[in-house]
N, C-alpha and C. Protein backbone atom coordinates (compact mmCIF):
# COMPACT_ATOMS: atom_id res chain seq x y z
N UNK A 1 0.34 -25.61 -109.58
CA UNK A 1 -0.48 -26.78 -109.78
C UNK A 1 -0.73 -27.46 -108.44
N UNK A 2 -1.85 -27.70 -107.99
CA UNK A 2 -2.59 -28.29 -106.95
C UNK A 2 -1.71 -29.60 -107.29
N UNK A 3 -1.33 -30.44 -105.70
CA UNK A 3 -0.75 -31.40 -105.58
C UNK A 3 -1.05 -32.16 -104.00
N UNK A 4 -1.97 -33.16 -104.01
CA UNK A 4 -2.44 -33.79 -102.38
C UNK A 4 -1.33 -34.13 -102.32
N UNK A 5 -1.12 -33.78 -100.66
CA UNK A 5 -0.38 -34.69 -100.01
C UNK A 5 -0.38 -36.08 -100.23
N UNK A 6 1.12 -36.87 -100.12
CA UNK A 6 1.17 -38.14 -100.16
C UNK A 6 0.19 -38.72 -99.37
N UNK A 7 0.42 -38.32 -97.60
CA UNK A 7 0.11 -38.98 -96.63
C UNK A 7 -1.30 -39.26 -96.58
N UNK A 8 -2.22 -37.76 -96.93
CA UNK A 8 -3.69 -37.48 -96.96
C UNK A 8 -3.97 -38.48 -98.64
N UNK A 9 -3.42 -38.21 -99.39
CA UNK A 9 -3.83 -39.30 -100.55
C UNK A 9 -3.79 -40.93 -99.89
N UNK A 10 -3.17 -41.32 -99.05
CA UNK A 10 -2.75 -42.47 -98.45
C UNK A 10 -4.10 -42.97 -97.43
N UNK A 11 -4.32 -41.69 -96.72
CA UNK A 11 -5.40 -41.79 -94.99
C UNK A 11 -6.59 -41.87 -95.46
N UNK A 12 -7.28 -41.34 -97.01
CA UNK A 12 -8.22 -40.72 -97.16
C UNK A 12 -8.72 -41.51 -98.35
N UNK A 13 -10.09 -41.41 -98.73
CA UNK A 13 -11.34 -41.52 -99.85
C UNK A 13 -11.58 -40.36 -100.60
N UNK A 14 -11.36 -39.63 -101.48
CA UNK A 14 -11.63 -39.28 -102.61
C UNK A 14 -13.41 -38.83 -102.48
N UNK A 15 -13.90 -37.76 -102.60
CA UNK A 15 -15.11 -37.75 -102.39
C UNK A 15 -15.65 -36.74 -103.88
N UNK A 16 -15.14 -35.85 -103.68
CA UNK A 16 -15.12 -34.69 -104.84
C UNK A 16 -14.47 -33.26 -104.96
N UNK A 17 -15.08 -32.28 -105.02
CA UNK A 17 -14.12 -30.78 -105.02
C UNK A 17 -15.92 -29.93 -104.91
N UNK A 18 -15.20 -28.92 -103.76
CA UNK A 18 -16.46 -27.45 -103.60
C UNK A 18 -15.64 -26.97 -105.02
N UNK A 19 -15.85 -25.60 -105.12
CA UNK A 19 -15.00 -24.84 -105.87
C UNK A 19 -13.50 -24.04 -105.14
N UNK A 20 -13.53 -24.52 -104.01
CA UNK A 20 -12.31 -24.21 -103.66
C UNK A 20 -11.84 -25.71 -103.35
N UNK A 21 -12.04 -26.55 -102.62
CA UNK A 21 -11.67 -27.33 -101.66
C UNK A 21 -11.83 -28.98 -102.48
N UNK A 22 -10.78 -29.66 -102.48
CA UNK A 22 -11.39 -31.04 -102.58
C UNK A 22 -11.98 -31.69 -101.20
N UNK A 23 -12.71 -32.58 -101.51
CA UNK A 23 -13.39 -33.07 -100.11
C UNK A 23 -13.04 -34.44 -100.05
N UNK A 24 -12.30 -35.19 -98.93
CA UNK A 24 -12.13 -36.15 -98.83
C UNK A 24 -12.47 -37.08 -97.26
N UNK A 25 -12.77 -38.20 -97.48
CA UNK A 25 -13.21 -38.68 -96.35
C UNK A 25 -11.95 -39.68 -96.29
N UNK A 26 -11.73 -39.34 -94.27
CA UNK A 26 -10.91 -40.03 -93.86
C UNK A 26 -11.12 -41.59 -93.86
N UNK A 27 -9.84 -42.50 -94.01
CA UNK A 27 -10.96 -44.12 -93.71
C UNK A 27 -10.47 -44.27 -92.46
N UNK A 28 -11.52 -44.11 -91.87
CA UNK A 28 -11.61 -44.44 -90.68
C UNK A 28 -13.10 -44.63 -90.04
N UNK A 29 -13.45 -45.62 -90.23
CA UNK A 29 -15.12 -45.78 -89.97
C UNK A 29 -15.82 -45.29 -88.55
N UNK A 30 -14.80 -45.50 -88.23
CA UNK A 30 -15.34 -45.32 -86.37
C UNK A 30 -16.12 -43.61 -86.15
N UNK A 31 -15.48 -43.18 -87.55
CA UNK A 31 -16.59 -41.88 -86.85
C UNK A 31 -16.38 -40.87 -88.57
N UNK A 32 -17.39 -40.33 -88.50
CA UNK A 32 -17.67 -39.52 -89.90
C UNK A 32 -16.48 -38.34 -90.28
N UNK A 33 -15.45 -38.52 -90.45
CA UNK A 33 -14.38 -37.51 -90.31
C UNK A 33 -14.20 -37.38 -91.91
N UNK A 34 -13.92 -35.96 -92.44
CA UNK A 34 -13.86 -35.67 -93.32
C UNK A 34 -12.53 -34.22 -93.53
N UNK A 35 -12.15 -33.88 -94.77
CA UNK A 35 -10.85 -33.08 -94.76
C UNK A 35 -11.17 -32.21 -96.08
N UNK A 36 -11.35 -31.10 -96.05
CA UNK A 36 -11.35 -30.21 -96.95
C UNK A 36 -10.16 -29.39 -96.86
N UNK A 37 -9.45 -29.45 -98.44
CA UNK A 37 -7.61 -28.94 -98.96
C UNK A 37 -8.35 -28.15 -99.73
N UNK A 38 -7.92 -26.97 -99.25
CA UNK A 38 -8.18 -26.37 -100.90
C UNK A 38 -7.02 -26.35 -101.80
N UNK A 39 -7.76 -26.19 -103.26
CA UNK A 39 -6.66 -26.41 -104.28
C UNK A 39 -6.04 -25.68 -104.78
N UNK A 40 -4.95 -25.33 -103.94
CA UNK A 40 -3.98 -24.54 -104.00
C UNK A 40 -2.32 -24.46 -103.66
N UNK A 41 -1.48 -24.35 -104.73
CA UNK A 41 0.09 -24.98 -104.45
C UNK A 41 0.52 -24.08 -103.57
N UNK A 42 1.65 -25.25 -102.86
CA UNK A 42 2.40 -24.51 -101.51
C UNK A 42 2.03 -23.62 -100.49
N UNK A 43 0.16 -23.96 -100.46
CA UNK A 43 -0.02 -23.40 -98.96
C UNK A 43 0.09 -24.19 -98.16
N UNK A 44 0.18 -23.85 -96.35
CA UNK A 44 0.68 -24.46 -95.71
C UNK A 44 -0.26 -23.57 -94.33
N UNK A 45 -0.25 -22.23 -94.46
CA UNK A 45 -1.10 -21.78 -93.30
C UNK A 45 -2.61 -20.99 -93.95
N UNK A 46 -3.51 -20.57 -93.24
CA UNK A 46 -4.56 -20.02 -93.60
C UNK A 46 -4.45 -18.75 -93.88
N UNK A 47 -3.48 -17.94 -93.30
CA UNK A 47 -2.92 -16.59 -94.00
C UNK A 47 -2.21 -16.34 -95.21
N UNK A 48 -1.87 -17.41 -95.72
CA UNK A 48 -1.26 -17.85 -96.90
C UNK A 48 -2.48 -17.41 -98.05
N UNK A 49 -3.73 -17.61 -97.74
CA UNK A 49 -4.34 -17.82 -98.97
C UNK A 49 -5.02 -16.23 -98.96
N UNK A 50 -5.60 -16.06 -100.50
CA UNK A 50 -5.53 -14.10 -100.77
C UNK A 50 -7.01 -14.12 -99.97
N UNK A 51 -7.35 -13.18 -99.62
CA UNK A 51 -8.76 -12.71 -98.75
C UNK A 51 -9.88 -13.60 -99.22
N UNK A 52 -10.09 -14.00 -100.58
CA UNK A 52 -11.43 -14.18 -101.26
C UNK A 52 -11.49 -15.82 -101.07
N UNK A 53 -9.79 -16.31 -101.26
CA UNK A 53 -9.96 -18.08 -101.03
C UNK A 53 -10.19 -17.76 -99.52
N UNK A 54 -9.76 -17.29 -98.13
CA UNK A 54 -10.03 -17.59 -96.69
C UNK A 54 -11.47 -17.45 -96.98
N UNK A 55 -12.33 -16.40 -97.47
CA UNK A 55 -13.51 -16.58 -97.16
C UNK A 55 -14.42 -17.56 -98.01
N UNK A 56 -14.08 -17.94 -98.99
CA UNK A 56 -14.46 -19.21 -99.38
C UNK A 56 -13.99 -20.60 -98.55
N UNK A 57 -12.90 -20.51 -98.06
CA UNK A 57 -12.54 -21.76 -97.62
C UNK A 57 -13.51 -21.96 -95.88
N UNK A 58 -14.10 -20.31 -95.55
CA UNK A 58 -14.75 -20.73 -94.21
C UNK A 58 -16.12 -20.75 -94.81
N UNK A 59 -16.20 -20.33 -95.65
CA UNK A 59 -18.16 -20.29 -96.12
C UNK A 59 -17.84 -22.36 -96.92
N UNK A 60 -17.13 -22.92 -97.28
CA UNK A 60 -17.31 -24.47 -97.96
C UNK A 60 -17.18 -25.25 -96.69
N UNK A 61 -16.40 -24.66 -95.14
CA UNK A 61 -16.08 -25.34 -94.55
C UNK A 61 -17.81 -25.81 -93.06
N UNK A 62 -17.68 -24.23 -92.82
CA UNK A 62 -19.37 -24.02 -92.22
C UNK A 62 -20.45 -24.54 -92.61
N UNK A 63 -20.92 -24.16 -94.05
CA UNK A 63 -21.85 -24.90 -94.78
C UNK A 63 -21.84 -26.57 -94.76
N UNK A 64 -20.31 -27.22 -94.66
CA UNK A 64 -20.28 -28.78 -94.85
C UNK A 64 -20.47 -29.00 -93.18
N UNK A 65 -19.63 -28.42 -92.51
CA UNK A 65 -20.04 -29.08 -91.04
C UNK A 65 -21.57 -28.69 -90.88
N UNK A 66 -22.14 -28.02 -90.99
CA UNK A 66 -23.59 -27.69 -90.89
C UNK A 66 -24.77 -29.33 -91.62
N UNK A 67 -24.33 -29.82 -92.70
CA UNK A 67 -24.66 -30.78 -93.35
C UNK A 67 -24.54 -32.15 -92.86
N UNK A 68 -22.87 -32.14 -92.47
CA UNK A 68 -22.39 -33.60 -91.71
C UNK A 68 -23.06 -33.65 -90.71
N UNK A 69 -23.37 -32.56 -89.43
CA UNK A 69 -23.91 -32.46 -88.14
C UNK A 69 -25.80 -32.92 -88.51
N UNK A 70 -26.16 -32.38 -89.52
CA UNK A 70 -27.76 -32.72 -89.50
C UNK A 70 -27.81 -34.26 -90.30
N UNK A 71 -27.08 -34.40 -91.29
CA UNK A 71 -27.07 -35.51 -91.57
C UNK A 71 -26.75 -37.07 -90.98
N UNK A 72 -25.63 -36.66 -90.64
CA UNK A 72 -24.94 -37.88 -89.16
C UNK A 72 -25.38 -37.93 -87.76
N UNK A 73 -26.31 -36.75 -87.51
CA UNK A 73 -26.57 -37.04 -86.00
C UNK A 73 -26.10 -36.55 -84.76
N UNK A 74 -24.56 -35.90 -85.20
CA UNK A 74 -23.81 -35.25 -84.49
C UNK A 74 -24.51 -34.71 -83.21
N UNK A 75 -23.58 -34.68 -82.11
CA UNK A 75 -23.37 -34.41 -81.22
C UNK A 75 -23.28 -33.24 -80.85
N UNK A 76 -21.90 -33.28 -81.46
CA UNK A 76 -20.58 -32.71 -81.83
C UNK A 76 -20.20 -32.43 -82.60
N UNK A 77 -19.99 -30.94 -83.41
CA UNK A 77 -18.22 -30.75 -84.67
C UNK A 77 -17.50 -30.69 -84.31
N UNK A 78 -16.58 -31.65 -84.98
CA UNK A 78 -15.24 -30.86 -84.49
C UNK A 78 -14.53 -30.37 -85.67
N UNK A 79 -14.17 -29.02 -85.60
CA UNK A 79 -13.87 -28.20 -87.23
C UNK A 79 -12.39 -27.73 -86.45
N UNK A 80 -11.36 -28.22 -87.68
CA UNK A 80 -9.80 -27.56 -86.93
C UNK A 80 -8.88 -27.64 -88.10
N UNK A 81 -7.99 -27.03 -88.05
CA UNK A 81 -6.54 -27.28 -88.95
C UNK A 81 -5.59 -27.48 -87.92
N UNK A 82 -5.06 -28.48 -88.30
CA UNK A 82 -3.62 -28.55 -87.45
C UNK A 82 -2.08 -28.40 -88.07
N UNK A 83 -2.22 -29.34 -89.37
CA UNK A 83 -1.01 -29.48 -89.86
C UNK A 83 0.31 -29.95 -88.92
N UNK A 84 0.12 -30.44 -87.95
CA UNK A 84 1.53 -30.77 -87.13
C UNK A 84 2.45 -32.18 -88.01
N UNK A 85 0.96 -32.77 -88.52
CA UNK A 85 1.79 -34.23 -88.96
C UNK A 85 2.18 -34.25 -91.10
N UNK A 86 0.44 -33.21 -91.50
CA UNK A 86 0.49 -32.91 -93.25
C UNK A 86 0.78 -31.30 -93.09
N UNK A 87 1.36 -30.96 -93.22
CA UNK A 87 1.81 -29.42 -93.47
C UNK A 87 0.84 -28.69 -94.53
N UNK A 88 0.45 -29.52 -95.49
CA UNK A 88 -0.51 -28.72 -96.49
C UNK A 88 -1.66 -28.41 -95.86
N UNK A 89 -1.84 -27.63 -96.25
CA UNK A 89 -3.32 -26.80 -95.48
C UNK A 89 -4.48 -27.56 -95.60
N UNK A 90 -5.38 -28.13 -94.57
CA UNK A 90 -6.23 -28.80 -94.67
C UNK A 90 -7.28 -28.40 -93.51
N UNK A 91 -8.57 -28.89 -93.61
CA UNK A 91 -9.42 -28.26 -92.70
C UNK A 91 -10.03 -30.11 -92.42
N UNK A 92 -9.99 -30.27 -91.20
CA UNK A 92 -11.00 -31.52 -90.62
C UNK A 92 -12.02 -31.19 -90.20
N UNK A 93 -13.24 -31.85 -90.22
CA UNK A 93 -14.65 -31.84 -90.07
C UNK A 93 -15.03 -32.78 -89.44
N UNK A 94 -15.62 -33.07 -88.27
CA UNK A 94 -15.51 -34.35 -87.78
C UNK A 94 -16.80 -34.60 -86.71
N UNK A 95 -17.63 -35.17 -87.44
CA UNK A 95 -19.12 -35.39 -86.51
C UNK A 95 -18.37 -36.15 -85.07
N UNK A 96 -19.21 -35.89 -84.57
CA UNK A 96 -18.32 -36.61 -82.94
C UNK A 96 -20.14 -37.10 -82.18
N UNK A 97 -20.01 -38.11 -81.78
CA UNK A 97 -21.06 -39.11 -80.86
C UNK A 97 -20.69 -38.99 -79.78
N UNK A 98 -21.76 -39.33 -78.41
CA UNK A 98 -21.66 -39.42 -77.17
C UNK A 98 -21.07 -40.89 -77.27
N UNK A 99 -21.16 -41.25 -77.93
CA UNK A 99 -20.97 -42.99 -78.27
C UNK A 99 -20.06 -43.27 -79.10
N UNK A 100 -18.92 -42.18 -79.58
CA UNK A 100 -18.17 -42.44 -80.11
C UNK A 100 -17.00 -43.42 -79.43
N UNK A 101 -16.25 -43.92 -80.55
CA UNK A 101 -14.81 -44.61 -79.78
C UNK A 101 -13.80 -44.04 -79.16
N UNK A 102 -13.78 -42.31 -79.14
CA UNK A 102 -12.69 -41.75 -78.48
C UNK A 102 -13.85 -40.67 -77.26
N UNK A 103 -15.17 -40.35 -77.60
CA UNK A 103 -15.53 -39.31 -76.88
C UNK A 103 -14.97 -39.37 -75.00
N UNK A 104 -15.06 -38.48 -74.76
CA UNK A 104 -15.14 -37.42 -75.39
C UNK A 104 -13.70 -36.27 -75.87
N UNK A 105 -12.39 -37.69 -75.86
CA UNK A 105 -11.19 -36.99 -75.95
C UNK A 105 -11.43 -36.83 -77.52
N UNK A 106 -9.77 -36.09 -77.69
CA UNK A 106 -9.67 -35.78 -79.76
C UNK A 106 -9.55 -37.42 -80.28
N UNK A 107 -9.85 -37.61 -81.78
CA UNK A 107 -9.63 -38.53 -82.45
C UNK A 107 -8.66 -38.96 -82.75
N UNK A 108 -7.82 -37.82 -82.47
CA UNK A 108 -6.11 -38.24 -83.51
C UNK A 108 -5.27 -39.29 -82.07
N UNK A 109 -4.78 -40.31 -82.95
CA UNK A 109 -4.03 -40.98 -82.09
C UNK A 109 -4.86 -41.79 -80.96
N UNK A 110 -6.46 -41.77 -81.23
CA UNK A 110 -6.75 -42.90 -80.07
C UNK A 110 -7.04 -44.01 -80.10
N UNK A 111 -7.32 -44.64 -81.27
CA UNK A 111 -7.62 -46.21 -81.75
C UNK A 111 -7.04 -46.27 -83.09
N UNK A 112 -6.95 -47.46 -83.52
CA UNK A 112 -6.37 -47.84 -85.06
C UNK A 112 -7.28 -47.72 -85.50
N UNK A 113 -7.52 -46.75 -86.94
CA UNK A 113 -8.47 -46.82 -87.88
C UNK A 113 -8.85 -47.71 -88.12
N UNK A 114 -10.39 -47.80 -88.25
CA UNK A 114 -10.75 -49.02 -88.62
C UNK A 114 -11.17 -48.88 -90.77
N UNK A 115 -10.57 -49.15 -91.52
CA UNK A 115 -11.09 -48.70 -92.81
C UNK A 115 -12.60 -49.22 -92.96
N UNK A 116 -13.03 -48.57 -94.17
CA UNK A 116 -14.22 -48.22 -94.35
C UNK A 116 -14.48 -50.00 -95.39
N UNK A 117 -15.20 -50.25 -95.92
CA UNK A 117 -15.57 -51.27 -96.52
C UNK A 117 -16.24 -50.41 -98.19
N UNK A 118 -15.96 -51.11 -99.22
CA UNK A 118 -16.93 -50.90 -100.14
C UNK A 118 -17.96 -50.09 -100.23
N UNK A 119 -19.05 -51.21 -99.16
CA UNK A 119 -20.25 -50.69 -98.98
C UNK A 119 -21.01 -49.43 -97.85
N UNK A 120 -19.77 -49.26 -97.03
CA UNK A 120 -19.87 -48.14 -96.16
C UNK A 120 -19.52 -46.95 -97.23
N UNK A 121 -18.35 -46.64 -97.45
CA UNK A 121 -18.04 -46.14 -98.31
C UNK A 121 -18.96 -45.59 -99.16
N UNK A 122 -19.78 -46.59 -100.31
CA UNK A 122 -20.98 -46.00 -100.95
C UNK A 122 -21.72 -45.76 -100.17
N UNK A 123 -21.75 -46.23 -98.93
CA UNK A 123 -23.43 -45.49 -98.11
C UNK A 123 -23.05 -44.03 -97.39
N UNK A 124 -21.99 -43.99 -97.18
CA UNK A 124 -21.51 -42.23 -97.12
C UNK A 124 -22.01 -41.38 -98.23
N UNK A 125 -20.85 -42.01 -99.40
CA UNK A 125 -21.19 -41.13 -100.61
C UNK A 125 -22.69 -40.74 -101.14
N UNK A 126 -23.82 -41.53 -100.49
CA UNK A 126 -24.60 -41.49 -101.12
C UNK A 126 -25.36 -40.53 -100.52
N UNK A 127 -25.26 -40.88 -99.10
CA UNK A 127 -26.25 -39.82 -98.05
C UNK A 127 -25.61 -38.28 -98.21
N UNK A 128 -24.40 -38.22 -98.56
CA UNK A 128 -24.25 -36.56 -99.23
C UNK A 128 -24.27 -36.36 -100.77
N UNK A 129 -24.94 -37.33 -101.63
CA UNK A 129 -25.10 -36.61 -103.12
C UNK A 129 -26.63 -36.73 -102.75
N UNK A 130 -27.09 -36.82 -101.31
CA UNK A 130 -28.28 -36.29 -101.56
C UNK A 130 -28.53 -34.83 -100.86
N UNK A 131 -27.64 -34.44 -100.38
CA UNK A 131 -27.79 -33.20 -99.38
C UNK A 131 -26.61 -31.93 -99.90
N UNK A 132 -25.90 -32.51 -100.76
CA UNK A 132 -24.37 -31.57 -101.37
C UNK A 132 -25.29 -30.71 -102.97
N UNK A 133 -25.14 -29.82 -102.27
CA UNK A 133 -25.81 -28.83 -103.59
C UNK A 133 -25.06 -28.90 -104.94
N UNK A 134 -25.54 -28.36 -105.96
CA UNK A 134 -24.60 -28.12 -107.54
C UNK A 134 -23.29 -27.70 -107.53
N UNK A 135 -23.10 -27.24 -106.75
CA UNK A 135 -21.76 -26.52 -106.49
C UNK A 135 -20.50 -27.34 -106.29
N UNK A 136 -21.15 -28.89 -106.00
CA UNK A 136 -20.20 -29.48 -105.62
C UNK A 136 -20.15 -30.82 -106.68
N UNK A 137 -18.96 -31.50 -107.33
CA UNK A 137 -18.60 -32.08 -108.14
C UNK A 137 -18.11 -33.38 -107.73
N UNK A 138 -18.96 -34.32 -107.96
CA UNK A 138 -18.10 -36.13 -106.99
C UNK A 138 -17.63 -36.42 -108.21
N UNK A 139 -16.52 -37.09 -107.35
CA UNK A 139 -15.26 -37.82 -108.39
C UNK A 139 -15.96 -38.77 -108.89
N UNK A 140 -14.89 -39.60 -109.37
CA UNK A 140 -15.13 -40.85 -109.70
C UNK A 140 -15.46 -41.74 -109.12
């Protein structure tokens, strides 16, 4: 049974699920960062998962940075797994600006998140239920 991390249930917005992956947006306004888990118990590395989820998890992951980058303006992707701090397997997506608050170093660890508001929040969600194909399912 699929189970989010505490920490990522804690950092993150709730967005919806590809058919592999839930999609969640980080709150952190300062820049369009997003985290696709796929839903799957006790993985932890990308070799972990059987041939057909890795290639789903890089065809949901390509396709979304491809979307965030034309949609947001991007610069920059930045597409990575780290797991040093959530061990569960997660993929970050992360439009990056010349004008961002960290460019052109990494995001992790350079300013205090700033959370998202209500209305940011819906103005994310909205600019991808116009560009996120059938395939993909928004929460609540």
């Amino acid at each position: 049974m699929f189970i989010l991390d505490s920490r990522l249930e804690q950092d993150t917005l709730p967005i919806g699920d590809f058919p592999l992956c839930r999609l969640l947006l980080m709150n952190d306004a300062q820049y369009p960062w997003f985290i696709l888990v796929p839903r799957r118990e006790a993985v932890s590395e990308l070799f972990q998962l059987d041939a057909a989820d890795q290639q789903q998890l890089w065809r949901e992951t390509t396709a979304f940075a491809e979307i965030v980058k034309d949609s947001f303006g991007a610069d920059k992707m930045n597409v990575a797994t780290l797991g040093n701090v959530v061990s569960q397997l997660h993929m970050h997506v992360i439009a990056r600006s010349r004008d961002d608050a960290a460019w052109p170093a990494p995001v992790w660890g350079r300013h205090q998140p700033k959370p998202y508001t209500q209305d940011q929040a819906a103005a994310i969600r909205a600019r991808l239920k116009t560009v996120l194909t059938d395939q993909f399912r928004f929460g609540e």
